[in-house]
C-alpha atoms as a PDB file:
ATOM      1  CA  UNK A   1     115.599 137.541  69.422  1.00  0.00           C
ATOM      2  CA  UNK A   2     112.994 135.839  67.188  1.00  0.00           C
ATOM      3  CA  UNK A   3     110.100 137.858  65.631  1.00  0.00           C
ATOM      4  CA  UNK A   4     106.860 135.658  64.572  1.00  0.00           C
ATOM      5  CA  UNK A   5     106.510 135.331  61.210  1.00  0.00           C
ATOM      6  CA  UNK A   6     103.204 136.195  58.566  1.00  0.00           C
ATOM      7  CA  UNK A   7     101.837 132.398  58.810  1.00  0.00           C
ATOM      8  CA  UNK A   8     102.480 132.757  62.506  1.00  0.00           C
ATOM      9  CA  UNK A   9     100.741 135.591  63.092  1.00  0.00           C
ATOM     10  CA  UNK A  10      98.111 134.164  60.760  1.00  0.00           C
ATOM     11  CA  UNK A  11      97.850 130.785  62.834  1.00  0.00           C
ATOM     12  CA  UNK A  12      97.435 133.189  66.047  1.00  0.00           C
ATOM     13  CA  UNK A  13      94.682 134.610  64.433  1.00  0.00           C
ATOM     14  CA  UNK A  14      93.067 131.555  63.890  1.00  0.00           C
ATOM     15  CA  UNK A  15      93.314 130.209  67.233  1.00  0.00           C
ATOM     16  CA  UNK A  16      91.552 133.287  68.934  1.00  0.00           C
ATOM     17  CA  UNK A  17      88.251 132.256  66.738  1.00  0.00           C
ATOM     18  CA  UNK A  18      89.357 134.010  63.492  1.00  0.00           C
ATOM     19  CA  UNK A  19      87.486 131.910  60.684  1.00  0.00           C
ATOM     20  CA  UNK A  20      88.635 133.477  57.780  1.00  0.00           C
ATOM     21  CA  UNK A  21      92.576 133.078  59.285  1.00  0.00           C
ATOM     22  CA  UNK A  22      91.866 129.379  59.504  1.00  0.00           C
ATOM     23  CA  UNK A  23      90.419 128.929  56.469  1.00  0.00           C
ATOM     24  CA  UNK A  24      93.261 130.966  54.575  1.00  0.00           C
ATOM     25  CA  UNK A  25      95.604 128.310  56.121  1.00  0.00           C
ATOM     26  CA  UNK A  26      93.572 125.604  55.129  1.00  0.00           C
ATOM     27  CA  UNK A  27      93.503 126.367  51.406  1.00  0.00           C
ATOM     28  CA  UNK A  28      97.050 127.071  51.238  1.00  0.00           C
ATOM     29  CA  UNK A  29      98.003 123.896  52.503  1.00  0.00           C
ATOM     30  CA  UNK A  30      94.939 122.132  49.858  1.00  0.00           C
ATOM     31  CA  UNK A  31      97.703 120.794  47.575  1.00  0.00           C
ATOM     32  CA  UNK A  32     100.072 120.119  49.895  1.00  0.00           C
ATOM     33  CA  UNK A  33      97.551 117.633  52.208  1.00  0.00           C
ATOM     34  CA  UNK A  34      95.963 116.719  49.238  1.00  0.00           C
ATOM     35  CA  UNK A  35      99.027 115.180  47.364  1.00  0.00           C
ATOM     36  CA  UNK A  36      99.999 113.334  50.676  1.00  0.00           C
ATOM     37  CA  UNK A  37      96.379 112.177  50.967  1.00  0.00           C
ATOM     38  CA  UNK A  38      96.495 111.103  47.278  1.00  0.00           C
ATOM     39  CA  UNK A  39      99.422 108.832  48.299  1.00  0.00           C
ATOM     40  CA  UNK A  40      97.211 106.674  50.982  1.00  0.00           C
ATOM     41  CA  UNK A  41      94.004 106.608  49.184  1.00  0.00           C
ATOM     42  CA  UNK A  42      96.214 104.623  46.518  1.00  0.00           C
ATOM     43  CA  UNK A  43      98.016 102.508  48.804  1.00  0.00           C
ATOM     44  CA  UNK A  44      95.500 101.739  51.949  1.00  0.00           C
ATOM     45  CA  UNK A  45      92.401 102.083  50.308  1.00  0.00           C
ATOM     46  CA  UNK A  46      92.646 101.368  46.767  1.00  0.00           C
ATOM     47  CA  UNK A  47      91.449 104.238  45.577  1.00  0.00           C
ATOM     48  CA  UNK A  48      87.807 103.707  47.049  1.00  0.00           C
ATOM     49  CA  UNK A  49      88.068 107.003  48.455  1.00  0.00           C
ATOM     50  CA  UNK A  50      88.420 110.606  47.104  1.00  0.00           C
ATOM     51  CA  UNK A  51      91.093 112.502  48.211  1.00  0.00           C
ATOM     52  CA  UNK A  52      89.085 115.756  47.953  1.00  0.00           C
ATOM     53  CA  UNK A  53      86.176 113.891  49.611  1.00  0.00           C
ATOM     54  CA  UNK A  54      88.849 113.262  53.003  1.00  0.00           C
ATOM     55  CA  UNK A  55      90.266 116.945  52.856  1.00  0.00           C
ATOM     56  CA  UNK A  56      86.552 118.308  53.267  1.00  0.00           C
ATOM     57  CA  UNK A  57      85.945 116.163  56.214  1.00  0.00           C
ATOM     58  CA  UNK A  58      89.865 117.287  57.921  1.00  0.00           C
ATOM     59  CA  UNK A  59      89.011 120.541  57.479  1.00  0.00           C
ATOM     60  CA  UNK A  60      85.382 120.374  59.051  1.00  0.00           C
ATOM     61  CA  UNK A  61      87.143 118.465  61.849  1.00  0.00           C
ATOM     62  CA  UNK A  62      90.046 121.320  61.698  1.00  0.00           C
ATOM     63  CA  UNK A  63      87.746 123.987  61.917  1.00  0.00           C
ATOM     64  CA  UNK A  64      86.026 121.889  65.222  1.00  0.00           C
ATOM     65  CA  UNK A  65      89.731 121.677  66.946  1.00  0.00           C
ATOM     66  CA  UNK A  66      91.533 124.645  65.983  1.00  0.00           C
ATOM     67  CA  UNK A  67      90.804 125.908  69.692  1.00  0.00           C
ATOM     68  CA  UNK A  68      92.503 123.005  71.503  1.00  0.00           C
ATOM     69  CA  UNK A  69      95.713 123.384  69.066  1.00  0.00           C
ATOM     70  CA  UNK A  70      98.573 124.335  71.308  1.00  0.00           C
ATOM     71  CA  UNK A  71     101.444 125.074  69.072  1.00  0.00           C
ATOM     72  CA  UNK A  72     102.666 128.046  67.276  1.00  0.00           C
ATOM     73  CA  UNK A  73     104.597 127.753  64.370  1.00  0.00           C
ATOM     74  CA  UNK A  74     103.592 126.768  61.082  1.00  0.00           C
ATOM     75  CA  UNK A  75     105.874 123.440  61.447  1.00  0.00           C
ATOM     76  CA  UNK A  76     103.217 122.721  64.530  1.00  0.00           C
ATOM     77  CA  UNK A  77     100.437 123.313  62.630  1.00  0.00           C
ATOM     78  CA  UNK A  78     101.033 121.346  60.029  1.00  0.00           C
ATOM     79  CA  UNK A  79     102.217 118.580  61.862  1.00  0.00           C
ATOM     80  CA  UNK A  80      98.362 118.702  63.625  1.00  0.00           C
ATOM     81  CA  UNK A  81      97.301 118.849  60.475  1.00  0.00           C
ATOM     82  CA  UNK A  82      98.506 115.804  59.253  1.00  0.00           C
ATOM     83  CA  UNK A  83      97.236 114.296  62.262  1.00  0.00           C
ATOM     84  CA  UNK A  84      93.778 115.015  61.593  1.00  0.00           C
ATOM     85  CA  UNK A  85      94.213 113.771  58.198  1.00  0.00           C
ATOM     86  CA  UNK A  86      95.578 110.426  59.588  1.00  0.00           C
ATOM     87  CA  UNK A  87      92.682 110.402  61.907  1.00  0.00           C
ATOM     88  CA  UNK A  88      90.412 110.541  59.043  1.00  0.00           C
ATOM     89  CA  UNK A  89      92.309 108.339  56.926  1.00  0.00           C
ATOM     90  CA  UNK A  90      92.353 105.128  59.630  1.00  0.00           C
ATOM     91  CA  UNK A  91      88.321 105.880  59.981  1.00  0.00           C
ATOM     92  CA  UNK A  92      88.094 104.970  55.960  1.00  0.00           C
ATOM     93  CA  UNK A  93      90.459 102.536  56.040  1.00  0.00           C
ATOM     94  CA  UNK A  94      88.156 100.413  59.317  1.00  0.00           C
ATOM     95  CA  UNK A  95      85.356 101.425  57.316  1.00  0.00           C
ATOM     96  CA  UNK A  96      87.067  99.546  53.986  1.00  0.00           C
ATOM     97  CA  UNK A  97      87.950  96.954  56.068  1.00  0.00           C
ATOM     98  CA  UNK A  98      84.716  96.435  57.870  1.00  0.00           C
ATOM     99  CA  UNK A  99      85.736  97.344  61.582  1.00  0.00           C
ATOM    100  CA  UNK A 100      83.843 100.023  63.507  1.00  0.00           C
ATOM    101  CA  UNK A 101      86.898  99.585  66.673  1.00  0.00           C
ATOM    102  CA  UNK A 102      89.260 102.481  67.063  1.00  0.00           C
ATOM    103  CA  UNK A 103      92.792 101.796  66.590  1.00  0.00           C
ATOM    104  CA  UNK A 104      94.815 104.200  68.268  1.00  0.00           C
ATOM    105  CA  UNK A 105      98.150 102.189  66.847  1.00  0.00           C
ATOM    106  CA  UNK A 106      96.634 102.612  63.140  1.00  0.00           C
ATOM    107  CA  UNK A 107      95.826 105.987  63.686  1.00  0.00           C
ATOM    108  CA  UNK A 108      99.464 106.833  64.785  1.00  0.00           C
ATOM    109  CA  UNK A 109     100.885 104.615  62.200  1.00  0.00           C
ATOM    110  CA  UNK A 110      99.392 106.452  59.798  1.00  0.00           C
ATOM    111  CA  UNK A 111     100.704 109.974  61.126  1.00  0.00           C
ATOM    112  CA  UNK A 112     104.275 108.688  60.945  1.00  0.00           C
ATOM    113  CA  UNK A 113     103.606 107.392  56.981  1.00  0.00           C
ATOM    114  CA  UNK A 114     101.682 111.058  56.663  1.00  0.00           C
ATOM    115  CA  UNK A 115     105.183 112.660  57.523  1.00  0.00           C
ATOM    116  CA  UNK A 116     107.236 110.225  55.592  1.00  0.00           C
ATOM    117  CA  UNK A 117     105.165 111.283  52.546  1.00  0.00           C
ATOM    118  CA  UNK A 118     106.252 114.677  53.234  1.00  0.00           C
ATOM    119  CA  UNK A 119     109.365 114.548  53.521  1.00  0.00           C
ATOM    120  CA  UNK A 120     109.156 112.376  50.349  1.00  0.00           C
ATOM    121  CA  UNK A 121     108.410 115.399  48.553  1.00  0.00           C
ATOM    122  CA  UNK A 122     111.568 116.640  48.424  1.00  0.00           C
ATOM    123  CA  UNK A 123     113.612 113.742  48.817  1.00  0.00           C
ATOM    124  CA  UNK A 124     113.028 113.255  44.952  1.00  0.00           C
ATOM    125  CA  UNK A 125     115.091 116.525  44.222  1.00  0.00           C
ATOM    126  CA  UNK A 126     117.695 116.830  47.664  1.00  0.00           C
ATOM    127  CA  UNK A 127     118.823 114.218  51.004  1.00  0.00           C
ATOM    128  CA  UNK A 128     117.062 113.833  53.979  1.00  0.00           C
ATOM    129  CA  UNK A 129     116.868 116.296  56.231  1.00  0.00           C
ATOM    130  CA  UNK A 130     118.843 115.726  59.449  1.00  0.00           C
ATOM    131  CA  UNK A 131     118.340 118.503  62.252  1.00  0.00           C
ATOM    132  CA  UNK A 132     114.985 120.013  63.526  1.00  0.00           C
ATOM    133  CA  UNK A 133     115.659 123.428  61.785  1.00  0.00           C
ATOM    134  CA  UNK A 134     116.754 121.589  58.093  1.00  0.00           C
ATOM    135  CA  UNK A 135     113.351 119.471  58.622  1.00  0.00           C
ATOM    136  CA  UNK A 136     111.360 122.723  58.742  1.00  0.00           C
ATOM    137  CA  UNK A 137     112.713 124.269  55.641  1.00  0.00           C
ATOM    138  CA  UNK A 138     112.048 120.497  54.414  1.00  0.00           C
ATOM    139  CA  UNK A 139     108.565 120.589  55.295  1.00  0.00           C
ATOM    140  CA  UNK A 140     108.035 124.358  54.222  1.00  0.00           C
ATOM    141  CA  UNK A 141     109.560 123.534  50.814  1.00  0.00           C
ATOM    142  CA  UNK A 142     107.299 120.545  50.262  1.00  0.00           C
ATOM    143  CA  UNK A 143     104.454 122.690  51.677  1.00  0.00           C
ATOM    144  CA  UNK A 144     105.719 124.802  47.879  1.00  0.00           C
ATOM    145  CA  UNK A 145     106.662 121.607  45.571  1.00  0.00           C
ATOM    146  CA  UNK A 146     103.258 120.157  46.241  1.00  0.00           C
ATOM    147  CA  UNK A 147     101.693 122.999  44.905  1.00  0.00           C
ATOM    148  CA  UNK A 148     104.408 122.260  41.857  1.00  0.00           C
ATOM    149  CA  UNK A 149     103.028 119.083  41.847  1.00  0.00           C
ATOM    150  CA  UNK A 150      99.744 120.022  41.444  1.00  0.00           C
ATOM    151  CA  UNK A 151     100.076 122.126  38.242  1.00  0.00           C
ATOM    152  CA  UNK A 152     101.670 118.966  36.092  1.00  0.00           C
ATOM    153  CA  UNK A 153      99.850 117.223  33.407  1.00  0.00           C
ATOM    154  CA  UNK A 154      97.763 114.725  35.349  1.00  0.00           C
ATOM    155  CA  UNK A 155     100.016 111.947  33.834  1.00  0.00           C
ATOM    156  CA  UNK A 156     102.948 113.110  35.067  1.00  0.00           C
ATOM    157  CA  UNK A 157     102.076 113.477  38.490  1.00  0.00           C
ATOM    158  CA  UNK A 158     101.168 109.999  38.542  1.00  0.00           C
ATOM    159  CA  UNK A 159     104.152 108.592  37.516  1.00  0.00           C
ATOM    160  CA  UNK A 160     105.986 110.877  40.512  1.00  0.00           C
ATOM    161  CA  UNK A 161     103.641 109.720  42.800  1.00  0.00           C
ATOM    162  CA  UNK A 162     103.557 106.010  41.872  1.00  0.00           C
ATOM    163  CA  UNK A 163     107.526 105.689  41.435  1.00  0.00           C
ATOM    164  CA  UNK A 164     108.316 108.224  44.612  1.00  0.00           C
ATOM    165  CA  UNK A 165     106.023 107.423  47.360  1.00  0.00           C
ATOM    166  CA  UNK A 166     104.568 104.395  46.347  1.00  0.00           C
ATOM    167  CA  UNK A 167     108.267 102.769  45.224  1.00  0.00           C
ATOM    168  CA  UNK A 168     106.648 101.361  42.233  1.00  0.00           C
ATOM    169  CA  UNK A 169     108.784  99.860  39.423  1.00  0.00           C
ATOM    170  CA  UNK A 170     108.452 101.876  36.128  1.00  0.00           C
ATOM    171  CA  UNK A 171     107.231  97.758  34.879  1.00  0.00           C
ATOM    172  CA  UNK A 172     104.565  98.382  37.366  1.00  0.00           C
ATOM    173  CA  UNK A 173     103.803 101.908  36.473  1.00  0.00           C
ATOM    174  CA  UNK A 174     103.440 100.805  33.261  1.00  0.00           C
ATOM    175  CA  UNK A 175     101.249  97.863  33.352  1.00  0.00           C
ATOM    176  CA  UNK A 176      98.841 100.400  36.173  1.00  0.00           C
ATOM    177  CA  UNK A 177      98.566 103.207  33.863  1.00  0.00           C
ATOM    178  CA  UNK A 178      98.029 101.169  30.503  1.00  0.00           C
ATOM    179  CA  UNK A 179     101.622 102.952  28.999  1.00  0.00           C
ATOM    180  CA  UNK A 180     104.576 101.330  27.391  1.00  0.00           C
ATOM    181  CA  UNK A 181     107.316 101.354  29.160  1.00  0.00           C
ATOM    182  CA  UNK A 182     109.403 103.899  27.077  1.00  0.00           C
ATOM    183  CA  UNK A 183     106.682 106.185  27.717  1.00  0.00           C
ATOM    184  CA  UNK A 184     106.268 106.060  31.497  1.00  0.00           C
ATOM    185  CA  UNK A 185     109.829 106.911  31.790  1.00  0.00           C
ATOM    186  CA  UNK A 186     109.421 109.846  29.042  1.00  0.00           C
ATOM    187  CA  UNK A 187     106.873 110.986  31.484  1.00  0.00           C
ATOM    188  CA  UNK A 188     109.036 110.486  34.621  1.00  0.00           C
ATOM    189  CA  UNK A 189     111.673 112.213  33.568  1.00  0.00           C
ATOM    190  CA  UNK A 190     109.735 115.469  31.840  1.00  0.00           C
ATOM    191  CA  UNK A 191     107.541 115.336  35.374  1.00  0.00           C
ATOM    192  CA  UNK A 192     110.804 115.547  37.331  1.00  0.00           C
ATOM    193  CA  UNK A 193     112.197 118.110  34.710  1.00  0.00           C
ATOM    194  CA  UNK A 194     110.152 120.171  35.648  1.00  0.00           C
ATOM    195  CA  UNK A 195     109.867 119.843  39.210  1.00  0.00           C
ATOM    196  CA  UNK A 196     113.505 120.672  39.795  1.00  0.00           C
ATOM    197  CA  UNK A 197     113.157 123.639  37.757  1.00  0.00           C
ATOM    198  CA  UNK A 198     110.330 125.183  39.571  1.00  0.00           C
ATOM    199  CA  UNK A 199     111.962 124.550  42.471  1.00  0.00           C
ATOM    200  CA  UNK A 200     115.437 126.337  41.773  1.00  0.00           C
ATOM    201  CA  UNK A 201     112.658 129.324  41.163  1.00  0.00           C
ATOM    202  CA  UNK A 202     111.475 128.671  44.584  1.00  0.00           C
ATOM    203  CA  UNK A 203     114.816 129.438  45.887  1.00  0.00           C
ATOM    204  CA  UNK A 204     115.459 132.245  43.724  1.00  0.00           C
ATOM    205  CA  UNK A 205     112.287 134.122  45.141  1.00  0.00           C
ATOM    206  CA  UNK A 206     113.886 132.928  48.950  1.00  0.00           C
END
């Protein structure tokens, strides 16, 4: 027999109407959208978009929806969650691109990329995830290591971000963020330092 867990309990709450329970989930879950967000901005819309600027506007629209959200656990959750982000995402990117026309296929497009940013989270430090309950430690974890994320040195965090989700070479990285070479991959490798040891301390606390 399964018992619900704290979050679970907590996302119950915030179904029945409970605004403080939905907005506790909401901030702990800041870095983690934010970081995927982050991603897109750079890659769909060129950065003509703050990231913080589209999580205020998912959680308005969160806070509109939470009582037609059918799911339970927190792997549901933030699987709507993403959606809402990707929903907000493909309205800046028709705005950027001058189109007013829904795209349902763009919309869902950018869901699946949402997820695959994810999961990229912790595919710098382990493999891919293969069955349903490995992909929601997998999305739990990156739920933590986006947090990680959040507290490196701005620099560093770029160069993750640029050379793990956005598959930039460290040339490229280089020549984006006005480094040499030698020092984009001083900053890659201190960044990822550092990742992998706050997340062995992740596991430790598990």
């Amino acid at each position: 027999m399964s018992y619900p867990t704290t979050v679970d309990r907590v996302i119950a709450l915030a179904k029945e109407g409970d605004s403080h329970a939905l907005g506790s989930l909401l901030e702990g879950y800041r870095a983690y959208l934010k970081m995927i967000a982050c991603v897109h901005v750079g890659r769909k819309l060129r950065s003509k978009v703050d990231a913080d600027d589209l999580l205020q506007e998912a959680f308005l629209r969160a806070h509109q929806a939470i009582g037609r959200f059918r799911g339970t656990s927190e792997e549901e959750f933030l699987s709507w969650l993403r959606g809402i982000l990707a929903h907000v995402l493909a309205d800046q990117v028709r705005r950027y691109h001058g189109t007013e026309r829904r795209d349902p296929d763009l919309e869902r497009a950018l869901e699946l990329e949402l997820e695959r940013s994810s999961e990229g989270l912790v595919h710098m430090l382990a493999a891919p995830a293969s069955s349903p309950s490995q992909r929601m430690i997998r999305h739990e974890r990156a739920v933590r290591l986006a947090a990680v994320l959040e507290r490196l040195p701005p620099a560093a965090r770029e160069v993750l971000l640029l050379r793990h989700f956005q598959e930039l070479s460290f040339p490229e990285i280089a020549r984006r963020m006005g480094r040499t070479l030698d020092g984009v991959k001083n900053l890659w490798l201190r960044g990822l330092a550092r990742l992998r040891q706050e997340a062995d301390f992740l596991d430790e606390r598990d």
